[in-house]
Protein backbone atom coordinates (compact mmCIF):
# COMPACT_ATOMS: atom_id res chain seq x y z
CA UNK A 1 -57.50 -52.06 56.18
CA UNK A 2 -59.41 -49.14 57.07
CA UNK A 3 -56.62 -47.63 58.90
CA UNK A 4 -53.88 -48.39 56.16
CA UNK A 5 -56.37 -46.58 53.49
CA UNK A 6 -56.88 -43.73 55.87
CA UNK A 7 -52.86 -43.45 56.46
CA UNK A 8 -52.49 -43.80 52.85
CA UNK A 9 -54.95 -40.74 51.64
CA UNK A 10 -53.56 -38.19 54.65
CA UNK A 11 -49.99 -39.25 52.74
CA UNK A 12 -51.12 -38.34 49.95
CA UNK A 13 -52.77 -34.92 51.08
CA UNK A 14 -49.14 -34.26 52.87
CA UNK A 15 -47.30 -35.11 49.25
CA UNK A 16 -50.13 -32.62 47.06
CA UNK A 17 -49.77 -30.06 49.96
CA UNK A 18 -45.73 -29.98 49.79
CA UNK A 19 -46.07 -30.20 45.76
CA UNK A 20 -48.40 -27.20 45.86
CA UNK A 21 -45.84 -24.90 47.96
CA UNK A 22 -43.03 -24.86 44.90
CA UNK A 23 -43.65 -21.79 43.08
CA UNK A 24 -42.58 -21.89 39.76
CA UNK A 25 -40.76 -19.04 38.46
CA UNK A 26 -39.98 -19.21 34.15
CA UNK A 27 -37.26 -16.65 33.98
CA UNK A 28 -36.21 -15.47 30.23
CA UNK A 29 -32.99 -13.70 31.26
CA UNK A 30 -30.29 -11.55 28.98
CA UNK A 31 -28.89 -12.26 25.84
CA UNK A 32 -25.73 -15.11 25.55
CA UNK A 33 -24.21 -13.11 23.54
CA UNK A 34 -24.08 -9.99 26.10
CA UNK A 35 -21.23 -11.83 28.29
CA UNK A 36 -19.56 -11.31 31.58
CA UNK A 37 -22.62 -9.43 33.41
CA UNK A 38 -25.06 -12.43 32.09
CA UNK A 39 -22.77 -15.47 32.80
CA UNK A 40 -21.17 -14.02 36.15
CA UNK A 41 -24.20 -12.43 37.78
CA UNK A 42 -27.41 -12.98 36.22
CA UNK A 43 -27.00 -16.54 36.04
CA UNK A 44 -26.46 -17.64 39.41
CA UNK A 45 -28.55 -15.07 40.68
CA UNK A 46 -31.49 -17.00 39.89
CA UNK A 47 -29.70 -20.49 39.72
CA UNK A 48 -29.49 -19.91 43.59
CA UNK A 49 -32.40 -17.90 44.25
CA UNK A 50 -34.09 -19.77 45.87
CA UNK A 51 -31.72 -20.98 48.40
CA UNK A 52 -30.76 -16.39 48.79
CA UNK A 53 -34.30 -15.88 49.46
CA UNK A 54 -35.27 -19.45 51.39
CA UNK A 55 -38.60 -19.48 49.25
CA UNK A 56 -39.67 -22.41 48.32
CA UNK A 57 -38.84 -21.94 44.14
CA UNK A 58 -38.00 -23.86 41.25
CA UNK A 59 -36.48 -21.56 39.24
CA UNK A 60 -36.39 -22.69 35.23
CA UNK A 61 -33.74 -19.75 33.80
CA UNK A 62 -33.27 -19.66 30.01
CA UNK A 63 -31.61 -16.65 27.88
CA UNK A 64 -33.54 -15.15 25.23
CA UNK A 65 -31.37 -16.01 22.59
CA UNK A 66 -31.77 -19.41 23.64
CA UNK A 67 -35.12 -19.93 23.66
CA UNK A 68 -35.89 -18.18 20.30
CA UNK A 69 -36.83 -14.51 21.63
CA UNK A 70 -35.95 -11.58 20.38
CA UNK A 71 -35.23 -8.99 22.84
CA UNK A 72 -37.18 -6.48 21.69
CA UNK A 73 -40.37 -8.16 22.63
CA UNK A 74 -39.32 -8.35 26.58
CA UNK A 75 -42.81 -6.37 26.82
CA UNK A 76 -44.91 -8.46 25.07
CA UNK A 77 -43.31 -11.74 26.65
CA UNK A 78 -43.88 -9.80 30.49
CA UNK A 79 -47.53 -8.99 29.68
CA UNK A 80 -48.43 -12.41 27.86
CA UNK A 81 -47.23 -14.36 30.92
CA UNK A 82 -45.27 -16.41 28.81
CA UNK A 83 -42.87 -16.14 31.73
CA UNK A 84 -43.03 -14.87 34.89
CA UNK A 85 -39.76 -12.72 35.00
CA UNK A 86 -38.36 -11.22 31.70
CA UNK A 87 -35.21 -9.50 31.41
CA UNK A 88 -35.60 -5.91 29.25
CA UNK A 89 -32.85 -4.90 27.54
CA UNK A 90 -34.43 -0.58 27.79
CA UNK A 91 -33.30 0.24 24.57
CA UNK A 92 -34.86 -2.80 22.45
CA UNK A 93 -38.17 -2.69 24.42
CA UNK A 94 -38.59 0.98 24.51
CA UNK A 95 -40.15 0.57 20.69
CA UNK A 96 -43.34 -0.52 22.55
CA UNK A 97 -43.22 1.84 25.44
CA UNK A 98 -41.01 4.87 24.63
CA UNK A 99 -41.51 6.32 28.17
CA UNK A 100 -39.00 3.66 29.65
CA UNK A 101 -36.36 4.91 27.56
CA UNK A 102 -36.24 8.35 29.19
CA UNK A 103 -34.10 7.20 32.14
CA UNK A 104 -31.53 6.62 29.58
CA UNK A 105 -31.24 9.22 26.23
CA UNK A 106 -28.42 10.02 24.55
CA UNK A 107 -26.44 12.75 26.62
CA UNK A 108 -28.43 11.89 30.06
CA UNK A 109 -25.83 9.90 32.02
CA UNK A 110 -22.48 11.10 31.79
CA UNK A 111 -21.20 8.48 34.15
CA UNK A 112 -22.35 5.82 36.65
CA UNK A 113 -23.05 8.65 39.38
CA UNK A 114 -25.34 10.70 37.39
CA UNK A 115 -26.79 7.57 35.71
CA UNK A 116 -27.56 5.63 39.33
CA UNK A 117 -30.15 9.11 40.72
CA UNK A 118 -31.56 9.77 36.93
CA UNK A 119 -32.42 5.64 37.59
CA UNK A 120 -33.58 6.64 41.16
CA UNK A 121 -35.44 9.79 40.57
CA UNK A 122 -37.42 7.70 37.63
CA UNK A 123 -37.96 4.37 38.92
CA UNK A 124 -41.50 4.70 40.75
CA UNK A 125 -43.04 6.17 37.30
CA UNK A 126 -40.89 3.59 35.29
CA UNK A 127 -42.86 0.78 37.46
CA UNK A 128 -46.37 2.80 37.21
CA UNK A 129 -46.10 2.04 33.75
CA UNK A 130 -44.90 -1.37 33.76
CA UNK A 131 -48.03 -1.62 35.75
CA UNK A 132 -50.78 -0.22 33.84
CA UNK A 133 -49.46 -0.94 30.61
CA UNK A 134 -47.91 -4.19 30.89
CA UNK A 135 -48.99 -5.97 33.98
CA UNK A 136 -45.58 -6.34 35.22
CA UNK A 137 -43.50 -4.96 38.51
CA UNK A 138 -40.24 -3.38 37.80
CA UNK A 139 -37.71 -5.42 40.22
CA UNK A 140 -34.37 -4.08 39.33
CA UNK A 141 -32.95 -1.18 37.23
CA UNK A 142 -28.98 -1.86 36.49
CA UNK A 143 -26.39 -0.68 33.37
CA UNK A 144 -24.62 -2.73 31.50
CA UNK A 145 -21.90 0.95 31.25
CA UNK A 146 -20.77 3.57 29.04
CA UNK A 147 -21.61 2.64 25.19
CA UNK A 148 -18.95 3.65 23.25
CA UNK A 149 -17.88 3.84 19.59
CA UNK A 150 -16.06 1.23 17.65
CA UNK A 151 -14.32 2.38 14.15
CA UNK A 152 -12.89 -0.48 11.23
CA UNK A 153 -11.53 3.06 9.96
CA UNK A 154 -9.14 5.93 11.51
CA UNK A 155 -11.20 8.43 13.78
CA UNK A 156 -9.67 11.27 15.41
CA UNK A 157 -13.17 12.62 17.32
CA UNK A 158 -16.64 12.70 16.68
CA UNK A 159 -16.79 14.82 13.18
CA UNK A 160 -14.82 11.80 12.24
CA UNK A 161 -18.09 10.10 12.14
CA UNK A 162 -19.35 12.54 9.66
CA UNK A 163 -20.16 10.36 6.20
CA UNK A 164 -19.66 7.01 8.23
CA UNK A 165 -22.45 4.22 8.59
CA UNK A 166 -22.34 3.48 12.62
CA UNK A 167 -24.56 0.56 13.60
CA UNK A 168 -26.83 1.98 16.68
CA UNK A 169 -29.53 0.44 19.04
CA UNK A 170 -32.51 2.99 19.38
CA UNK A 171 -33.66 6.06 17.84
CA UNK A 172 -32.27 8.36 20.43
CA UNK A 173 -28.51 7.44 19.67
CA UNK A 174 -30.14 7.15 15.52
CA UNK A 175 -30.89 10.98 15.72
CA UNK A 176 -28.05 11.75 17.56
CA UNK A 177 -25.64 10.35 14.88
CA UNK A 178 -27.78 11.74 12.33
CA UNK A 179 -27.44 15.25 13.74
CA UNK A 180 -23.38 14.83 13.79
CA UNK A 181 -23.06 13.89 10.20
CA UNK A 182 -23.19 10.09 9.95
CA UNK A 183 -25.44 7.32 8.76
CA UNK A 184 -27.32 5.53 11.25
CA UNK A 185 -27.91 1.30 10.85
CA UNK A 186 -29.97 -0.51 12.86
CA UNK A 187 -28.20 -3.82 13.38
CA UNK A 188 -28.73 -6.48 15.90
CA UNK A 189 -25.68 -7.06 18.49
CA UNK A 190 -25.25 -10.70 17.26
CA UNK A 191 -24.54 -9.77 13.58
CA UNK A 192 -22.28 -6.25 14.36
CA UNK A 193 -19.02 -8.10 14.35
CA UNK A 194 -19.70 -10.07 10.76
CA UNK A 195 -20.81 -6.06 9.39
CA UNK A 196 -17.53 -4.38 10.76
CA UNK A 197 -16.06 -7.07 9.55
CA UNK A 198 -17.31 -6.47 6.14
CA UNK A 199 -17.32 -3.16 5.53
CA UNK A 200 -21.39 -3.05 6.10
CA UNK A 201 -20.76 -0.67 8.54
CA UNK A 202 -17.48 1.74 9.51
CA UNK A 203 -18.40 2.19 13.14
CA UNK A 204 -20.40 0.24 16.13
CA UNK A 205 -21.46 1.35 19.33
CA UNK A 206 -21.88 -0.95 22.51
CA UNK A 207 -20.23 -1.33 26.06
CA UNK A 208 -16.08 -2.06 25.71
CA UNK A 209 -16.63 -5.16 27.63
CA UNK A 210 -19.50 -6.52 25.32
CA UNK A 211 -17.55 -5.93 22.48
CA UNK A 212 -14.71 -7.64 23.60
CA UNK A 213 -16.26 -10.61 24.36
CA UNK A 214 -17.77 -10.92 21.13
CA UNK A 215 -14.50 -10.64 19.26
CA UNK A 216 -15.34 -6.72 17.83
CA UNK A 217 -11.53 -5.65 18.48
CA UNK A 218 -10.61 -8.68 16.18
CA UNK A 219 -12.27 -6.71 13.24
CA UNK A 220 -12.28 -2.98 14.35
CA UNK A 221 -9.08 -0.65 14.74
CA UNK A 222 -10.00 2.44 16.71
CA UNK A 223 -12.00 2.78 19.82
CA UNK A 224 -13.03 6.02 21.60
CA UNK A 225 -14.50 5.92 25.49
CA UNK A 226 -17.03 8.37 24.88
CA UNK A 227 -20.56 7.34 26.71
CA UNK A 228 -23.53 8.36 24.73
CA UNK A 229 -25.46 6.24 26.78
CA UNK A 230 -25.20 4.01 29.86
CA UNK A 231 -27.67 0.77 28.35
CA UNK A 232 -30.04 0.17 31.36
CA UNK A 233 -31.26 -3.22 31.34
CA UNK A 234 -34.25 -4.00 34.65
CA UNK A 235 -35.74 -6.71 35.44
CA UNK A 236 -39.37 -7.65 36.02
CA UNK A 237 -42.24 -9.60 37.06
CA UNK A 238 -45.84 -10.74 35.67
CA UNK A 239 -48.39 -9.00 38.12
CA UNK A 240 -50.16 -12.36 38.22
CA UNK A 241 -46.89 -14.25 39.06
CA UNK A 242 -46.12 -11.68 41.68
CA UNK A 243 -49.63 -11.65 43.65
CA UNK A 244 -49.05 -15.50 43.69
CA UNK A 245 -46.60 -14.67 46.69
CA UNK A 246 -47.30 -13.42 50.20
CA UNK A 247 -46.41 -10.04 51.50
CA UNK A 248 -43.40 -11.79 53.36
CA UNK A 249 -42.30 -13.67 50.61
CA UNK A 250 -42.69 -10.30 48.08
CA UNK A 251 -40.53 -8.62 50.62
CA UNK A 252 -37.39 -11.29 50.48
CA UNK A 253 -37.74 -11.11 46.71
CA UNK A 254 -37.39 -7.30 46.99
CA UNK A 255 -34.48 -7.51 48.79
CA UNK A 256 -33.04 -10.12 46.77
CA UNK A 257 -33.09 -7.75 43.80
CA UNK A 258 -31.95 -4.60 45.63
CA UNK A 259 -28.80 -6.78 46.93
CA UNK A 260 -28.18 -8.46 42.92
CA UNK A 261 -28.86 -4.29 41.17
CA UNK A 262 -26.24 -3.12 43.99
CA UNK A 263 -23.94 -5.88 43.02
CA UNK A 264 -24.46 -5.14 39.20
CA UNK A 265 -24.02 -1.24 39.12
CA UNK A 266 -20.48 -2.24 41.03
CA UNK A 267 -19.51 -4.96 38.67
CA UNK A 268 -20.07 -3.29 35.59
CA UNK A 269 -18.31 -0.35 36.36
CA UNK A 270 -15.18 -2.08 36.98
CA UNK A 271 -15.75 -4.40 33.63
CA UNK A 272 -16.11 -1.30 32.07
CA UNK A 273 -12.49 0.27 33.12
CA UNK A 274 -10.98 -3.24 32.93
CA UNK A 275 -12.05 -3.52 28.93
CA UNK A 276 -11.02 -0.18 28.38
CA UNK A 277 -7.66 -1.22 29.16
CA UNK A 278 -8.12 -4.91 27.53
CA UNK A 279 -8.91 -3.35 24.27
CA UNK A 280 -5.93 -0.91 23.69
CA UNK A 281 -3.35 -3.61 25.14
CA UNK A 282 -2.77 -1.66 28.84
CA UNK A 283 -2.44 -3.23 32.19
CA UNK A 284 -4.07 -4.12 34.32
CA UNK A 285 -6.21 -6.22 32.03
CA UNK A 286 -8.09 -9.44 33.98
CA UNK A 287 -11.69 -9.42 32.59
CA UNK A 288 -11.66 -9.85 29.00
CA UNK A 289 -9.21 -10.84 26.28
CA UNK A 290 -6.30 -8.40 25.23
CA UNK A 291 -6.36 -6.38 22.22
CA UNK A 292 -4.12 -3.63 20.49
CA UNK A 293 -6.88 -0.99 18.96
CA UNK A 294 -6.06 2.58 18.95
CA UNK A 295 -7.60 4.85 22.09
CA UNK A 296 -8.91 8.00 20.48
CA UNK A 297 -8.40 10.17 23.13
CA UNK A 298 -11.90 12.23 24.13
CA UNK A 299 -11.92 15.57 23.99
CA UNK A 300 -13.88 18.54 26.07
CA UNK A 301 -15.40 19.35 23.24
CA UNK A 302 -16.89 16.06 22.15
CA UNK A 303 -17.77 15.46 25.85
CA UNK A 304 -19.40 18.77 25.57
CA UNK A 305 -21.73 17.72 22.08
CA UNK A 306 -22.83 14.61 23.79
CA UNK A 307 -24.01 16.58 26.98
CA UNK A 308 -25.32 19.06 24.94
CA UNK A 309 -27.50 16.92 22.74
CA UNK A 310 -30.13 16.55 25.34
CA UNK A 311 -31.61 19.28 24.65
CA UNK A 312 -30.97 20.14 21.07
CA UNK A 313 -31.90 16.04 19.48
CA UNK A 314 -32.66 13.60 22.32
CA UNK A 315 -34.66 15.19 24.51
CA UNK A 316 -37.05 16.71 22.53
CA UNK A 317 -37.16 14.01 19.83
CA UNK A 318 -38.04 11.32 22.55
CA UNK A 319 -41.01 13.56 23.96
CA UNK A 320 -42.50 14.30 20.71
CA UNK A 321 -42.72 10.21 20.35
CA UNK A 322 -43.32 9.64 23.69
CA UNK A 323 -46.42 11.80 23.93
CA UNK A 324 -48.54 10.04 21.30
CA UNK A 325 -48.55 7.25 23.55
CA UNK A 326 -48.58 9.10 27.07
CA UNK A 327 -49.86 12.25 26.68
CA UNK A 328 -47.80 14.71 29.55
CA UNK A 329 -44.80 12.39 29.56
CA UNK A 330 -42.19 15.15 28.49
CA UNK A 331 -43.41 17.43 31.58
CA UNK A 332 -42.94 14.70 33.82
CA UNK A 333 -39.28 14.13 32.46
CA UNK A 334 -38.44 17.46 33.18
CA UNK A 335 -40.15 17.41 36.97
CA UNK A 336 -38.01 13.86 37.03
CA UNK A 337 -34.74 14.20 35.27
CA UNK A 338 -34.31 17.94 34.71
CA UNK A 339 -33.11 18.30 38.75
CA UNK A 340 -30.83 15.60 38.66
CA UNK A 341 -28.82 16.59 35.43
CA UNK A 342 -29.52 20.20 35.62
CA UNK A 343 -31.89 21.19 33.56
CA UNK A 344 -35.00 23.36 33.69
């Protein structure tokens, strides 16, 4: 008997001790409604990371829409420990840390080239301040691509958009619009197609592939593949949940996320060209539904407004908000940013 209770407990020590070596991971990942980048990449990424990494995981992966939260408190949701990875969508979380949106203002990255070393040159300050601020650890920095203007109206260019109400995303693109003449309108993604729709809006800007799949060619006539910005999404972790891991195990997690940001800058470029085809009707088109919208073509000269806006609106309208919560935060954009895009 003695021996059968003793074989019993060391079982039982063996089942706690294999119990206690699955890490849980809560993940709150992107939006539903954001499509092709979220249901072909995100979502098996951490389906199947723990067979990538070999760590012993259970991963529990939910979107935010999903599970009821908005994605403008990605922040709040990281710091609380709610979960232990949250997905932030730059533009929506940069309303409680402006400094994040820096990497990303309206005129900044012309096109994935200049947007992947303005990501680089800013990424160990980006993480600094997920640190200190919000006790998480920036794992991954990727775009969803080149957000672009949507028109329920005729548009030959930009001064088109003089008079017009154009749903935006974050102050930087709101000033922007309101130095060219039109009316800015904050308006969540999920409810832009319903306000093109009916006339609550003239214009929306997003990413062509984003707007296809959520049906905005079915309501809008014109499109125009100007970038004002390049929507930078990252990924990251509670500090808490993070220390939970070893070195070695922090280090296959690393590398996990380098390999799916890689994968992502490279896939959303090619959505992005594919849906730019997709929504004016030309071939090849084998990413998104086909549409028959208008291409307004883009001019030097609205390329060269956009460029020029960070220094005359986005720029210096993000520092003066940016400093009242990190005082020195415009100088160190310039030491960052200036080289790569060049400016002084």
């Amino acid at each position: 008997m003695r021996k059968l209770l003793s074989l019993t407990f060391g079982l039982s020590l063996l089942a706690g001790a294999a119990s206690a070596e699955d890490i849980p991971l809560r993940v709150a990942g992107n939006l539903l409604a954001t499509g092709l980048i979220q249901q072909n990449k995100e979502k098996p990424f951490f389906e199947n990371l723990a067979d990538t990494t070999g760590l012993p995981l259970t991963v529990d992966y939910k979107p935010m829409d999903v599970i009821g939260i908005k994605d403008s408190e990605g922040l709040r949701v990281l710091k609380s420990g709610l979960f232990d990875i949250v997905t932030l969508r730059i533009a929506q979380a940069s309303r409680d840390e402006p400094f994040l949106l820096g990497a990303d203002l309206v005129g900044v990255n012309a096109n994935y080239e200049t947007a992947r070393k303005v990501v680089d040159a800013y990424r160990e300050e980006f993480d600094k301040r997920l640190q200190n601020q919000f006790n998480g650890k920036l794992l991954a920095i990727w775009p969803f691509g080149p957000q672009v203007v949507f028109c329920n109206a005729e548009i030959h260019g930009l001064s088109d958009l003089q008079g017009k109400k154009v749903r935006v995303y974050d102050q930087s693109l709101a000033q922007f619009i309101e130095k060219i003449g039109g009316i800015p309108v904050t308006i969540s993604f999920g409810e832009t197609q319903q306000s093109l729709q009916r006339g609550v809006v003239d214009c929306a800007i997003t990413g062509p592939s984003s707007a296809n799949t959520a049906g905005w060619p079915e309501v809008a006539t014109h499109f125009m593949p100007l970038g004002f910005q390049i929507a930078l999404n990252a990924y990251a972790i509670n500090l808490d949940s993070w220390n939970k891991f070893t070195p070695e195990q922090q280090a296959k997690l690393t590398e996990a996320f380098k390999a799916l940001e890689d994968d992502i800058w490279g896939y959303s470029k090619e959505l992005f060209e594919d849906a730019s085809r997709c929504n004016v009707g030309r071939e090849p088109c084998t990413t998104v539904k086909k549409f028959a919208m208008t291409e307004v073509p883009v001019t030097d000269e609205d390329l060269k407004t956009v460029q020029g806006a960070v220094q005359t609106v986005s720029f210096p309208a993000w520092s003066q908000v940016c400093e009242k919560s990190y005082p020195g935060c415009g100088e160190l954009w310039k030491k960052l940013v200036g080289p790569t895009i060049g400016l002084q």
